[in-house]
PDB file of N, CA and C in Angstrom:
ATOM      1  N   UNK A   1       0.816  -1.191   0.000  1.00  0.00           N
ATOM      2  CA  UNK A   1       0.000   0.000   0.000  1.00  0.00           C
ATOM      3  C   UNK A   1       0.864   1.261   0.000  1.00  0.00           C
ATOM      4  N   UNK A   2       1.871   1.358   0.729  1.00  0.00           N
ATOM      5  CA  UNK A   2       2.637   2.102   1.027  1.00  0.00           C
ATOM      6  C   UNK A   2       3.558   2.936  -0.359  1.00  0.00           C
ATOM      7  N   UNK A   3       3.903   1.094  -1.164  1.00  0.00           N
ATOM      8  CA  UNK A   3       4.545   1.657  -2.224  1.00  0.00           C
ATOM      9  C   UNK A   3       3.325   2.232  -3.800  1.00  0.00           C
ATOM     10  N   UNK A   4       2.434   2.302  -3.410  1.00  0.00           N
ATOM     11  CA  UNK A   4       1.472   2.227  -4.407  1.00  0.00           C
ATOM     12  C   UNK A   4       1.273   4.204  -4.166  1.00  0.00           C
ATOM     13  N   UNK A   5       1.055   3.990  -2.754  1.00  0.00           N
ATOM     14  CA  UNK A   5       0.988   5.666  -2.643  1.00  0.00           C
ATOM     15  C   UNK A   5       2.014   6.303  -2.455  1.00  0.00           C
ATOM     16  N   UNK A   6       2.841   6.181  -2.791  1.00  0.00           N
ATOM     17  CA  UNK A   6       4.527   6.481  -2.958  1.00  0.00           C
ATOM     18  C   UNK A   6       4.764   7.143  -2.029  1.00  0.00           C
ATOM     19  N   UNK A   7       4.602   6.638  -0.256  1.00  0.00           N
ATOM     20  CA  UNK A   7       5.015   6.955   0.908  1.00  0.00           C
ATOM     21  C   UNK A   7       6.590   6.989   0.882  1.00  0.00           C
ATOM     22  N   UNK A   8       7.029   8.264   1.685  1.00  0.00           N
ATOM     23  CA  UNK A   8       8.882   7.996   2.217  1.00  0.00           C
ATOM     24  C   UNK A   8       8.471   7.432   3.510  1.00  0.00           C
ATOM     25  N   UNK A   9      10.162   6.894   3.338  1.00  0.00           N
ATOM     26  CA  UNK A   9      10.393   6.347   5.031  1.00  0.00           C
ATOM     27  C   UNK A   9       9.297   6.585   6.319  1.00  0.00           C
ATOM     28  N   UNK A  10       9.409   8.120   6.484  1.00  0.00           N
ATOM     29  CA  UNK A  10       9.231   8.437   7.622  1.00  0.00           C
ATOM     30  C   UNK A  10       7.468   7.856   7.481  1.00  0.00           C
ATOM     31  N   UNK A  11       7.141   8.347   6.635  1.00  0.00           N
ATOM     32  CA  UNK A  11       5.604   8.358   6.653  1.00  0.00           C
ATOM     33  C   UNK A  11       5.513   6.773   6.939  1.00  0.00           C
ATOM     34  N   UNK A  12       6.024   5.697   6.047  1.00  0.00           N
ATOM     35  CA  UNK A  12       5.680   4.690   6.257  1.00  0.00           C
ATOM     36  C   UNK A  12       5.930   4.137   7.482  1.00  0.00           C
ATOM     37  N   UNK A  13       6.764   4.571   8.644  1.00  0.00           N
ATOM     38  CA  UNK A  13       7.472   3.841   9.629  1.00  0.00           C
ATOM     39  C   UNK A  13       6.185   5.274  10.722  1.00  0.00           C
ATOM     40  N   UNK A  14       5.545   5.741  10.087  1.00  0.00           N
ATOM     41  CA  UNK A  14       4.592   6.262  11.407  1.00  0.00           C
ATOM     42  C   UNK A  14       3.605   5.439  11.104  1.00  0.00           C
ATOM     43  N   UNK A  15       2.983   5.020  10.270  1.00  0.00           N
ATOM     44  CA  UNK A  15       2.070   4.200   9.445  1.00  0.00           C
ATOM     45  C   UNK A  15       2.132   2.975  10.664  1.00  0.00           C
ATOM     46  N   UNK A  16       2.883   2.038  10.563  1.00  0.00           N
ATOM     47  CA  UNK A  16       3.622   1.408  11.201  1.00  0.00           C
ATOM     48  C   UNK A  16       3.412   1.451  13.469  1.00  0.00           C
ATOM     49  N   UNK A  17       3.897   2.604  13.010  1.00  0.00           N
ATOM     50  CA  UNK A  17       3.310   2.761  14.449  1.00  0.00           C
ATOM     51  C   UNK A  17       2.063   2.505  14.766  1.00  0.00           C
ATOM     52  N   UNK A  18       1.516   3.801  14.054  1.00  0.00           N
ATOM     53  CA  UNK A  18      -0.073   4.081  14.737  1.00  0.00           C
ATOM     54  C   UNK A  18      -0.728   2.756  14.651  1.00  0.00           C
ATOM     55  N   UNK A  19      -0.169   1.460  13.811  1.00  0.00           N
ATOM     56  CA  UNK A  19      -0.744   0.646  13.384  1.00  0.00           C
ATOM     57  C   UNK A  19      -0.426  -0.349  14.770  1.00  0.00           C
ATOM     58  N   UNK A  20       0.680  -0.328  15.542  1.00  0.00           N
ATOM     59  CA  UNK A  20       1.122  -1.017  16.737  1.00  0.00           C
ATOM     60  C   UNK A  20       0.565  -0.422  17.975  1.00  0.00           C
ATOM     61  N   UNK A  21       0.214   1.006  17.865  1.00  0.00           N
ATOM     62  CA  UNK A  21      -0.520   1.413  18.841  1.00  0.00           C
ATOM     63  C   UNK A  21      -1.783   1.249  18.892  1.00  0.00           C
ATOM     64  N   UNK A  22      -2.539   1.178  17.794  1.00  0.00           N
ATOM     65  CA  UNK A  22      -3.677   0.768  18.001  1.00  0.00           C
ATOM     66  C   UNK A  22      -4.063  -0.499  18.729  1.00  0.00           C
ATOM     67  N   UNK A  23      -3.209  -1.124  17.855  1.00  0.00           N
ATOM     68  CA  UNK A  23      -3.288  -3.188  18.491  1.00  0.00           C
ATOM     69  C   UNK A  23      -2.775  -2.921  19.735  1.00  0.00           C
ATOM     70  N   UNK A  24      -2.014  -2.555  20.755  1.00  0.00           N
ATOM     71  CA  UNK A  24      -1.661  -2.680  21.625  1.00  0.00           C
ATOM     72  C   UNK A  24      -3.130  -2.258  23.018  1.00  0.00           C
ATOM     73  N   UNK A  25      -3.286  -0.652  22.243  1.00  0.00           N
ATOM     74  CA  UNK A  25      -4.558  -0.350  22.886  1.00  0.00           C
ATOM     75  C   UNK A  25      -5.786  -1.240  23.367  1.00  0.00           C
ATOM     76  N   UNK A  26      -5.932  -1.786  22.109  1.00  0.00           N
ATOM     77  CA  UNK A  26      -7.215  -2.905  21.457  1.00  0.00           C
ATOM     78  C   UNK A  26      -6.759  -3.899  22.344  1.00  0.00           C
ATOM     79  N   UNK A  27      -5.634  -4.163  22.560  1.00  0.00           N
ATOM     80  CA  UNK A  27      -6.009  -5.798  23.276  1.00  0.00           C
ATOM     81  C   UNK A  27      -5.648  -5.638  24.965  1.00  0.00           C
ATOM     82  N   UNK A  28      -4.660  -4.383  24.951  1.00  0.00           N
ATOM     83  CA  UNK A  28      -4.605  -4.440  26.875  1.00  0.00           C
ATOM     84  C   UNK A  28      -5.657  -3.039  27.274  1.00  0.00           C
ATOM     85  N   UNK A  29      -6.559  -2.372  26.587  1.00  0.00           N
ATOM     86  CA  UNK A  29      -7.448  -1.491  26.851  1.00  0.00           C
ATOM     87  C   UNK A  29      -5.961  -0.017  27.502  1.00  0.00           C
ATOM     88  N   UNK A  30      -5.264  -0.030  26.646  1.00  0.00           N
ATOM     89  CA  UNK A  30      -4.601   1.020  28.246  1.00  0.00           C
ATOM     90  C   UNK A  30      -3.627   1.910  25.974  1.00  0.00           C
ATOM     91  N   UNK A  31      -4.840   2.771  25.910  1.00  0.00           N
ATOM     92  CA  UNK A  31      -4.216   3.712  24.691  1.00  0.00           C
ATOM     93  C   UNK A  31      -3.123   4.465  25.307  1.00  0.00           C
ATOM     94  N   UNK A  32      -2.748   5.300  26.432  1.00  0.00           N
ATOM     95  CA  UNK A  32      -1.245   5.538  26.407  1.00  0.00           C
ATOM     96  C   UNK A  32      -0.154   4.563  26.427  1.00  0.00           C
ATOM     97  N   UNK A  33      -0.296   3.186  26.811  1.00  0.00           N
ATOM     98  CA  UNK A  33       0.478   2.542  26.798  1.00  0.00           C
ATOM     99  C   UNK A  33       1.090   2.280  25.441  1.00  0.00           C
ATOM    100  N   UNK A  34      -0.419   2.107  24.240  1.00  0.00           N
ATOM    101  CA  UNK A  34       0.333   1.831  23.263  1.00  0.00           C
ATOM    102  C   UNK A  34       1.126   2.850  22.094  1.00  0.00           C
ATOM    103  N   UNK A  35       1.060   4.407  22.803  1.00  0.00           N
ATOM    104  CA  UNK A  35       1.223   5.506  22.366  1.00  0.00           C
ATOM    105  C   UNK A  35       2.644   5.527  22.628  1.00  0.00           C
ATOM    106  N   UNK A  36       3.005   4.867  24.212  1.00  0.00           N
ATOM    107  CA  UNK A  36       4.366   5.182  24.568  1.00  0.00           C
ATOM    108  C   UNK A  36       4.933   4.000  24.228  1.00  0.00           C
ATOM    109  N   UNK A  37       4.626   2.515  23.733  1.00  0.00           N
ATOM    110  CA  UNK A  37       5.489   1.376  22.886  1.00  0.00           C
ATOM    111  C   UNK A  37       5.620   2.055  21.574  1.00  0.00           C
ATOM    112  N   UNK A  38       4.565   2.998  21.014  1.00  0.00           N
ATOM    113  CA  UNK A  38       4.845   3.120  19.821  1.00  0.00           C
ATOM    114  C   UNK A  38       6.200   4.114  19.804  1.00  0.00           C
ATOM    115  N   UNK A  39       6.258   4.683  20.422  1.00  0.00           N
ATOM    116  CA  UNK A  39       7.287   6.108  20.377  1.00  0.00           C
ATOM    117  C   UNK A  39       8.460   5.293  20.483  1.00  0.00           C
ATOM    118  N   UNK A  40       8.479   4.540  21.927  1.00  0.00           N
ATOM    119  CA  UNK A  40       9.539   4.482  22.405  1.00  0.00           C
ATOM    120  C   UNK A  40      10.416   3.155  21.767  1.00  0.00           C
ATOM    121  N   UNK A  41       9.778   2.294  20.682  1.00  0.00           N
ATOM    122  CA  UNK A  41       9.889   1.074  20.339  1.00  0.00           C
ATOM    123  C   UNK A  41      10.291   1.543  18.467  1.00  0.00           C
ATOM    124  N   UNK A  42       9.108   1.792  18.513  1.00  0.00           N
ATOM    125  CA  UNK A  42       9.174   1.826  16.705  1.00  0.00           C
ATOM    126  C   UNK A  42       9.892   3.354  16.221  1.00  0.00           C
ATOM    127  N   UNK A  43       9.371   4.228  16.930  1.00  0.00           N
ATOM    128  CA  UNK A  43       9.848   4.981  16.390  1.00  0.00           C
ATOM    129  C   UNK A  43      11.727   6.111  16.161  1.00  0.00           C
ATOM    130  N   UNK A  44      12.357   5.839  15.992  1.00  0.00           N
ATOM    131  CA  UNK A  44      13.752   6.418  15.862  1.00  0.00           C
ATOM    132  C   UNK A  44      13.893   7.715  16.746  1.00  0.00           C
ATOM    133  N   UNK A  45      12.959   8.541  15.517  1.00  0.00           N
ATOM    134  CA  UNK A  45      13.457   9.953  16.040  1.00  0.00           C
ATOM    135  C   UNK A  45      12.075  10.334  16.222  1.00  0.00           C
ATOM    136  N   UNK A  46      11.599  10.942  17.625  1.00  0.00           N
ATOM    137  CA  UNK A  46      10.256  11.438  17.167  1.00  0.00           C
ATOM    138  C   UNK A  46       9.946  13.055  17.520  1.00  0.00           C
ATOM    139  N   UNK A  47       8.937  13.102  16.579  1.00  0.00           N
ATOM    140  CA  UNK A  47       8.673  14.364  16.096  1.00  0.00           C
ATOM    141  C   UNK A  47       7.320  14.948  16.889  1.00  0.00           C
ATOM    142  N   UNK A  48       7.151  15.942  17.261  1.00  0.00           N
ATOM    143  CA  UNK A  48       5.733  16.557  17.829  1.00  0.00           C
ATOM    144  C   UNK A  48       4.275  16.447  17.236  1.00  0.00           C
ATOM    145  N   UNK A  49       4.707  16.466  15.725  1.00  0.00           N
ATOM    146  CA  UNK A  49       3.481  15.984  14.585  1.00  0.00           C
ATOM    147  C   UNK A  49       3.262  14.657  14.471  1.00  0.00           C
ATOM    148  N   UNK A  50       4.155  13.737  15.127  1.00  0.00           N
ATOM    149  CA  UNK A  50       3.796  12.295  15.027  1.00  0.00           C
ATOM    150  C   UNK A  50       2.834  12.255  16.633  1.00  0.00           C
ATOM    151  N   UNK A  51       2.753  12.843  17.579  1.00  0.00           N
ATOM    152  CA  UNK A  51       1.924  12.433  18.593  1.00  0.00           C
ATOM    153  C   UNK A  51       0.271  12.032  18.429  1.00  0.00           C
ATOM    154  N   UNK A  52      -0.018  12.595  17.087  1.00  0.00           N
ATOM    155  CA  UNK A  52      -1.891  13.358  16.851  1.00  0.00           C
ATOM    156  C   UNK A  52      -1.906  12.090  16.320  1.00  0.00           C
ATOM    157  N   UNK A  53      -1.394  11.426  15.204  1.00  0.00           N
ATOM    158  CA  UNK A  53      -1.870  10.388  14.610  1.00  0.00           C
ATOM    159  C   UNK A  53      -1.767   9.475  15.086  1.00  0.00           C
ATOM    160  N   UNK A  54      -1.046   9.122  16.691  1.00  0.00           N
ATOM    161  CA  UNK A  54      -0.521   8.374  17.129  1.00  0.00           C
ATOM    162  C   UNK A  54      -1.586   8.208  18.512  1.00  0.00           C
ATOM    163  N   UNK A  55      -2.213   8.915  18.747  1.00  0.00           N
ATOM    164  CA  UNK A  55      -3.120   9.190  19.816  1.00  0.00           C
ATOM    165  C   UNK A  55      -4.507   8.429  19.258  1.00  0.00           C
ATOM    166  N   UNK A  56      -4.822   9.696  17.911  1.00  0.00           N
ATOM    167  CA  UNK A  56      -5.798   9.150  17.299  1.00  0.00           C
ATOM    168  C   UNK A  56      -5.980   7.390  17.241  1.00  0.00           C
ATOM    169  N   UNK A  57      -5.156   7.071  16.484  1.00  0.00           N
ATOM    170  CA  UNK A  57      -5.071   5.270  16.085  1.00  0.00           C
ATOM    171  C   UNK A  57      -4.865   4.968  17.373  1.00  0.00           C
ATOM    172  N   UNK A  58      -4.739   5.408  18.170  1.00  0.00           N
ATOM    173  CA  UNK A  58      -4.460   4.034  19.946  1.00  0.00           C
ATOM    174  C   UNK A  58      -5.634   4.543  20.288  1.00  0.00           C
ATOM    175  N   UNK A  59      -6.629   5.570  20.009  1.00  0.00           N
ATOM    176  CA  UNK A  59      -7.911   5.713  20.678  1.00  0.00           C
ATOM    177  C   UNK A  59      -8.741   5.194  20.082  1.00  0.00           C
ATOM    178  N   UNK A  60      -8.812   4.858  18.757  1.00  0.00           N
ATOM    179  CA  UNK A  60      -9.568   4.652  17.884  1.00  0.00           C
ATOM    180  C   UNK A  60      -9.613   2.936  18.364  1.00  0.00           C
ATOM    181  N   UNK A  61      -8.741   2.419  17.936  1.00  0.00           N
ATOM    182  CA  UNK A  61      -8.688   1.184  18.442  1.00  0.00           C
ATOM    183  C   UNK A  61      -8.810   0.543  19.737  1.00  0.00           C
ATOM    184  N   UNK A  62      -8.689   1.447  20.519  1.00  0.00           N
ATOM    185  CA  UNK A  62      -8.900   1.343  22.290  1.00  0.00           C
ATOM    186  C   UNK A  62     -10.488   1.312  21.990  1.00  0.00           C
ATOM    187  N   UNK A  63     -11.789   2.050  20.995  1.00  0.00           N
ATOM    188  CA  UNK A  63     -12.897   1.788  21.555  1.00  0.00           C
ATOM    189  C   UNK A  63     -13.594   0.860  20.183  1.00  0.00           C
ATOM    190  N   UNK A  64     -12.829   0.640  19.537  1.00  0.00           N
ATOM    191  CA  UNK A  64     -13.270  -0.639  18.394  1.00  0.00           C
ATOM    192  C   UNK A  64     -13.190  -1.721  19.131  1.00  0.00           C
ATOM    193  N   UNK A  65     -12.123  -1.937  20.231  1.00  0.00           N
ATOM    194  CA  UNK A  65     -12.371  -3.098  20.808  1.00  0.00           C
ATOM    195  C   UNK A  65     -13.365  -3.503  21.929  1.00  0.00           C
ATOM    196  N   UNK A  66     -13.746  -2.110  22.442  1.00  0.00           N
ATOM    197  CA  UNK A  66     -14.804  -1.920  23.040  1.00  0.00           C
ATOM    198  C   UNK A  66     -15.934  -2.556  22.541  1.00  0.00           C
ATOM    199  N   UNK A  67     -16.176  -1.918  21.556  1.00  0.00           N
ATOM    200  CA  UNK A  67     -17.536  -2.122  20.846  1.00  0.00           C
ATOM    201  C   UNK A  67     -17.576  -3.421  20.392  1.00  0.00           C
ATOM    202  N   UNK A  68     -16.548  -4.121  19.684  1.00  0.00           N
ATOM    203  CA  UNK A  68     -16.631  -5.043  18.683  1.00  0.00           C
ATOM    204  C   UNK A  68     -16.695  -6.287  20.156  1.00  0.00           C
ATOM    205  N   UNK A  69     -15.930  -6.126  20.900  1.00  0.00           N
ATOM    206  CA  UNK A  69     -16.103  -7.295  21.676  1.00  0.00           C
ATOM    207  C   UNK A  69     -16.605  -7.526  23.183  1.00  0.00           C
ATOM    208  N   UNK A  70     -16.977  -5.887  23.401  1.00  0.00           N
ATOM    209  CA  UNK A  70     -17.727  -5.827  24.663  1.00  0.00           C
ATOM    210  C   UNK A  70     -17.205  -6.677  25.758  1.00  0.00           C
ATOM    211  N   UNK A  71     -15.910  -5.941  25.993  1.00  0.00           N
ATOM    212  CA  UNK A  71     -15.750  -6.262  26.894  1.00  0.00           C
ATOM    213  C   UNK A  71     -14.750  -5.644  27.602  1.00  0.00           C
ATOM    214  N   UNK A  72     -14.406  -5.347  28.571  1.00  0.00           N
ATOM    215  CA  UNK A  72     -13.052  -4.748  29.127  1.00  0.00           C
ATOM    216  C   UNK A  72     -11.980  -4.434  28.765  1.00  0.00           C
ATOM    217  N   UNK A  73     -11.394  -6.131  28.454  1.00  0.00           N
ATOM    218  CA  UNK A  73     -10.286  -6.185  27.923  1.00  0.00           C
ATOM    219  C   UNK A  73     -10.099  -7.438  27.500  1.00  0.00           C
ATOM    220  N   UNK A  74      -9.070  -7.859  26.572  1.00  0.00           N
ATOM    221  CA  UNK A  74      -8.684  -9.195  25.827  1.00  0.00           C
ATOM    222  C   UNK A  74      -8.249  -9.811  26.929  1.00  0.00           C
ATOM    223  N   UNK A  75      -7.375  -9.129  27.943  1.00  0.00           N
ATOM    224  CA  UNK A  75      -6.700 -10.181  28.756  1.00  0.00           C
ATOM    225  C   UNK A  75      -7.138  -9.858  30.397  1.00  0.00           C
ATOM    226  N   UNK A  76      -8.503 -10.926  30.962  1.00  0.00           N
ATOM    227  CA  UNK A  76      -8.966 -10.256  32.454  1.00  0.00           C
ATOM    228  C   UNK A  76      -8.104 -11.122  32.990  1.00  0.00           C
ATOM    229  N   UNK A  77      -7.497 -10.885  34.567  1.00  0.00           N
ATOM    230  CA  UNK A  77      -7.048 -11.348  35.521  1.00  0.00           C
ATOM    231  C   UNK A  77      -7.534 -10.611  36.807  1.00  0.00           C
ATOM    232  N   UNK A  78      -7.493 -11.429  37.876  1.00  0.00           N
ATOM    233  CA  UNK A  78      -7.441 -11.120  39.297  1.00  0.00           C
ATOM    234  C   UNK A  78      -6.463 -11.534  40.154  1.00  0.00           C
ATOM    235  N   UNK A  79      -6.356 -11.039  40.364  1.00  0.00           N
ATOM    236  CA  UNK A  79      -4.987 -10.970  41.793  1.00  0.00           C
ATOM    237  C   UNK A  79      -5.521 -11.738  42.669  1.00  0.00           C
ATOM    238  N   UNK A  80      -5.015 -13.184  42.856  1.00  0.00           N
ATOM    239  CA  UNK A  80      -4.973 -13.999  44.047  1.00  0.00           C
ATOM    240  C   UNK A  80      -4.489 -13.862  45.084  1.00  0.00           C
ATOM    241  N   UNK A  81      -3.560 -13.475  45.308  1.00  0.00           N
ATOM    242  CA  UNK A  81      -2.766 -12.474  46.687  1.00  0.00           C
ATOM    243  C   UNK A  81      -2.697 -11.320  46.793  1.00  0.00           C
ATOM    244  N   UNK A  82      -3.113 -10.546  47.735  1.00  0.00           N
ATOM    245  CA  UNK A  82      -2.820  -9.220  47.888  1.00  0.00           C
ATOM    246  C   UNK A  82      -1.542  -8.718  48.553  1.00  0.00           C
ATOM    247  N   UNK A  83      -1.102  -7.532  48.071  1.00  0.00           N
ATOM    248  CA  UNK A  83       0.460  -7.305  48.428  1.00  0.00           C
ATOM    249  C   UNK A  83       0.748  -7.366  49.234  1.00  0.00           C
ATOM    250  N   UNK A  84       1.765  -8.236  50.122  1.00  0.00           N
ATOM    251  CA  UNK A  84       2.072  -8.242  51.558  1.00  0.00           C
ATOM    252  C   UNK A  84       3.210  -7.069  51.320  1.00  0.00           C
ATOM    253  N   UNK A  85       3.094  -5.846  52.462  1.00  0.00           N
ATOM    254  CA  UNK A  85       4.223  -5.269  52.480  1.00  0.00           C
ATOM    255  C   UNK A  85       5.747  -5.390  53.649  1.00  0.00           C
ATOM    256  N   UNK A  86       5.536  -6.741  54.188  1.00  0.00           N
ATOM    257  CA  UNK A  86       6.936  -7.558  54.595  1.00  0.00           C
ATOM    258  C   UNK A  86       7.781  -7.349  53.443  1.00  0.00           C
ATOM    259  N   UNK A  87       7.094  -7.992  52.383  1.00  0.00           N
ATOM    260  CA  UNK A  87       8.411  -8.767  50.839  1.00  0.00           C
ATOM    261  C   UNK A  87       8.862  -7.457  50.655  1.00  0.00           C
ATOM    262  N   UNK A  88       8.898  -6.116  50.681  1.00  0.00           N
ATOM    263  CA  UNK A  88       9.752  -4.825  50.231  1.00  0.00           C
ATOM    264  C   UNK A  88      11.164  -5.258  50.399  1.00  0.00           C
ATOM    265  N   UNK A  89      11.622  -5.554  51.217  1.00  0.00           N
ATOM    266  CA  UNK A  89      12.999  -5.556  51.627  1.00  0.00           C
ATOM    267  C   UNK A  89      13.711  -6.751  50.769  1.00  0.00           C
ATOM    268  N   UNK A  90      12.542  -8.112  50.043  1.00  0.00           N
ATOM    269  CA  UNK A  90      13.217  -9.118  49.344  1.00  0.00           C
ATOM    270  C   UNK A  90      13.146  -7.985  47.612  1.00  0.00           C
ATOM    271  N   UNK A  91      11.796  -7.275  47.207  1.00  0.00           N
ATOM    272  CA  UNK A  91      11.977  -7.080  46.504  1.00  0.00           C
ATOM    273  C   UNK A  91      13.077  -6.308  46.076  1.00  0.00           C
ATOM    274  N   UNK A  92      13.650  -4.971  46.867  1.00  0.00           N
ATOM    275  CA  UNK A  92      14.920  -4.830  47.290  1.00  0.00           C
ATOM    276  C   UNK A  92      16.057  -4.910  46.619  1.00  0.00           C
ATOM    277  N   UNK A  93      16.387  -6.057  47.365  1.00  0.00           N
ATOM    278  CA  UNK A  93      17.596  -6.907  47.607  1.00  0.00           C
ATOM    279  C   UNK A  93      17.177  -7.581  46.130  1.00  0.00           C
ATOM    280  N   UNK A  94      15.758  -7.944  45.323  1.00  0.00           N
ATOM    281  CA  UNK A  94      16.102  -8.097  44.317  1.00  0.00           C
ATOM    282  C   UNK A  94      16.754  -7.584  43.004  1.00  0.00           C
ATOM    283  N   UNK A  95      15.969  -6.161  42.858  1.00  0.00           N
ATOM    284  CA  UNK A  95      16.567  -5.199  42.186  1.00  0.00           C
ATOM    285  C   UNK A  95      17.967  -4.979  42.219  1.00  0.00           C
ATOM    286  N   UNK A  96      18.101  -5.280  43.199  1.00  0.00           N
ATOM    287  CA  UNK A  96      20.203  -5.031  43.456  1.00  0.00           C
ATOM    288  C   UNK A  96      20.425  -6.076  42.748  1.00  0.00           C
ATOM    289  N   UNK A  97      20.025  -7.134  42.711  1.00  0.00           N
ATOM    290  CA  UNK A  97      21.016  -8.454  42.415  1.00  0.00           C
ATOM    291  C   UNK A  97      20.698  -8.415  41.018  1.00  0.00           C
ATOM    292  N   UNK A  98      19.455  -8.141  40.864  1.00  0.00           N
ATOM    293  CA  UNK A  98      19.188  -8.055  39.255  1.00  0.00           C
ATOM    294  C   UNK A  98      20.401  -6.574  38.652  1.00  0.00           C
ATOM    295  N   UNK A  99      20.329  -5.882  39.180  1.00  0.00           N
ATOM    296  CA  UNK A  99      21.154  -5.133  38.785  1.00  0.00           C
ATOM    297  C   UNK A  99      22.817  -5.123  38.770  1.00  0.00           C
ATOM    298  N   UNK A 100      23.041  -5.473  39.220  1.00  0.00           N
ATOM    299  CA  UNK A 100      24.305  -6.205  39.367  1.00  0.00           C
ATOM    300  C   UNK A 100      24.608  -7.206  38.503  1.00  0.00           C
ATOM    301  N   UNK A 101      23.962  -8.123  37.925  1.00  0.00           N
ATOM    302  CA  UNK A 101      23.434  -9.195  37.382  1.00  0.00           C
ATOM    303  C   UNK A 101      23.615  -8.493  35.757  1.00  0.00           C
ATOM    304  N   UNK A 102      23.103  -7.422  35.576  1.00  0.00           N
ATOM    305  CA  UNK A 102      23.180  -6.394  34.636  1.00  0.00           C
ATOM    306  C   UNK A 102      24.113  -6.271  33.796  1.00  0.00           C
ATOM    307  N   UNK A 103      24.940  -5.894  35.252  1.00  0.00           N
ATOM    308  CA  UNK A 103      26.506  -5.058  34.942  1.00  0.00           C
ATOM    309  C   UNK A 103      27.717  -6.321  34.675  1.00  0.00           C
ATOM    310  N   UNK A 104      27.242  -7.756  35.448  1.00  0.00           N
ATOM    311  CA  UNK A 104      28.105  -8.754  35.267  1.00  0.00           C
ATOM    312  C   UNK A 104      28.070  -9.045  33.223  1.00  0.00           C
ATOM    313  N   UNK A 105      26.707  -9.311  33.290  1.00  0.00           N
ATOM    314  CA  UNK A 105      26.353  -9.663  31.620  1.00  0.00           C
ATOM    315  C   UNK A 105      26.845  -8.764  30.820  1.00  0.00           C
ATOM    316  N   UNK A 106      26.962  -7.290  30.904  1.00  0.00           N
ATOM    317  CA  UNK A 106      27.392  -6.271  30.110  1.00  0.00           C
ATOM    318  C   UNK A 106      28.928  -6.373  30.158  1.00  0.00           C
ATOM    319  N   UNK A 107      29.796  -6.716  30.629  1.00  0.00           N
ATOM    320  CA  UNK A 107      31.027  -6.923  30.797  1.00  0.00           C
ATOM    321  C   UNK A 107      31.671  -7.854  30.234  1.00  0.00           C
ATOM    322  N   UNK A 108      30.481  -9.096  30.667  1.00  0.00           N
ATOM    323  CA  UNK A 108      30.917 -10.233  29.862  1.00  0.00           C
ATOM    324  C   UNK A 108      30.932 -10.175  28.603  1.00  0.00           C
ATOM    325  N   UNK A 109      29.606  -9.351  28.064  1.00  0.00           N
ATOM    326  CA  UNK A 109      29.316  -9.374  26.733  1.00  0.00           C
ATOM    327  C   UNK A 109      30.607  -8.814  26.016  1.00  0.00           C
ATOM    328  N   UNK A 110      30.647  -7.201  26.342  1.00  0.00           N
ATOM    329  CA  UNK A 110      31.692  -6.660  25.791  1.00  0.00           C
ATOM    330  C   UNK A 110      32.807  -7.372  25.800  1.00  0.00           C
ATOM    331  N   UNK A 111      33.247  -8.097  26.488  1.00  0.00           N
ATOM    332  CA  UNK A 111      34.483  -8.892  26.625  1.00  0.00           C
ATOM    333  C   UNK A 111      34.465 -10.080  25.384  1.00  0.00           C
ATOM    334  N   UNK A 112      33.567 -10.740  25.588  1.00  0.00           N
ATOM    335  CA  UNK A 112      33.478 -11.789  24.410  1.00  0.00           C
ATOM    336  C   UNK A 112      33.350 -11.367  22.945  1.00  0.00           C
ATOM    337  N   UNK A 113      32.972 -10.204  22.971  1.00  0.00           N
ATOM    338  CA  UNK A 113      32.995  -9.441  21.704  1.00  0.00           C
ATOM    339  C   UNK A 113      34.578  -8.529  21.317  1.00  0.00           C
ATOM    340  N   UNK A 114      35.024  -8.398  22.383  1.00  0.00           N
ATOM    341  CA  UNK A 114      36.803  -7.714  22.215  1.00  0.00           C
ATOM    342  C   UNK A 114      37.299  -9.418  21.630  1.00  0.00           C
ATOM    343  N   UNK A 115      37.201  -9.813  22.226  1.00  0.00           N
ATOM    344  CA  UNK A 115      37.613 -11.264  22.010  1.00  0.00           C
ATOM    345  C   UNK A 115      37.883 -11.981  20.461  1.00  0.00           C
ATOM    346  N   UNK A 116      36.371 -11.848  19.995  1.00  0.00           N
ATOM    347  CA  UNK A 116      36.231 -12.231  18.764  1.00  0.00           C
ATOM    348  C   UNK A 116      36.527 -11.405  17.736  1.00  0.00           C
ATOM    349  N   UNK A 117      36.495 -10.374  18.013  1.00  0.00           N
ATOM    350  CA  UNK A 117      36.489  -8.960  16.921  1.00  0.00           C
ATOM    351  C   UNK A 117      38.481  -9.014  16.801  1.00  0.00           C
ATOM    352  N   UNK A 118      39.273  -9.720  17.732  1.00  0.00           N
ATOM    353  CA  UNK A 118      40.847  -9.483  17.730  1.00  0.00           C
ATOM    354  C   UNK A 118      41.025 -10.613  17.407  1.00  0.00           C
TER     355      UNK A 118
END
C-alpha cells in the first residue's frame, strides 16, 4: 500500500506505528500505553506531529475493541494475593542483584565481543 501511494520512510514507519498502537490499545485497553510502545519502540526519532496520529489510532482502536467485543479487555485477571508489604525488603535486595546481574552480563558481553572482533 505504502509503495502504491509512494510513501517515504518516515511516513511509512509512522504508518507502522499508529498501526502497533492501536493493536496494543485494542487488546490491553490502556491507549497511552500503546502511544508510549509506539514512540519508544518503533519509532527512531520522534517528532511533535507524530503524537496526533498516534493518539488518534491508539484511541480509535482502544474503543473498536470496546464495541466489537464488549468487553473490558482481551486479557482479564485477578490478583490472588494481595500485596504483603513484609516482601519490600526481598523485593529490594532483588533489584540489586538483578542489577548487578546487569553489569556482570554487560562486561561479559563486551568482553566476548573484544575477544572475537581481535
Amino acid at each position: 500500500m505504502s509503495r502504491i501511494s509512494e510513501l517515504n520512510y518516515q511516513e511509512r514507519t509512522l504508518l507502522i506505528a499508529c498501526g502497533a498502537a492501536a493493536g496494543i490499545s485494542a487488546v490491553f485497553n490502556a491507549p497511552i500505553a500503546g502511544v508510549i510502545f509506539a514512540v519508544e519502540v518503533l519509532l527512531a526519532e520522534t517528532v511533535m506531529s507524530y503524537f496526533k496520529p498516534l493518539i488518534i489510532s491508539s484511541v480509535v482502536g482502544a474503543l473498536c475493541s470496546k464495541i466489537i467485543l464488549a468487553e473490558a479487555s482481551l486479557f482479564n485477571f485477578v490478583l490472588k494475593q494481595n500485596f504483603d508489604y513484609k516482601n519490600v525488603p526481598f523485593y529490594i535486595l532483588l533489584g540489586i542483584f538483578a542489577g548487578f546481574t546487569s553489569l556482570y552480563y554487560a562486561r561479559i558481553f563486551k568482553g566476548t565481543e573484544r575477544k572475537v572482533h581481535s
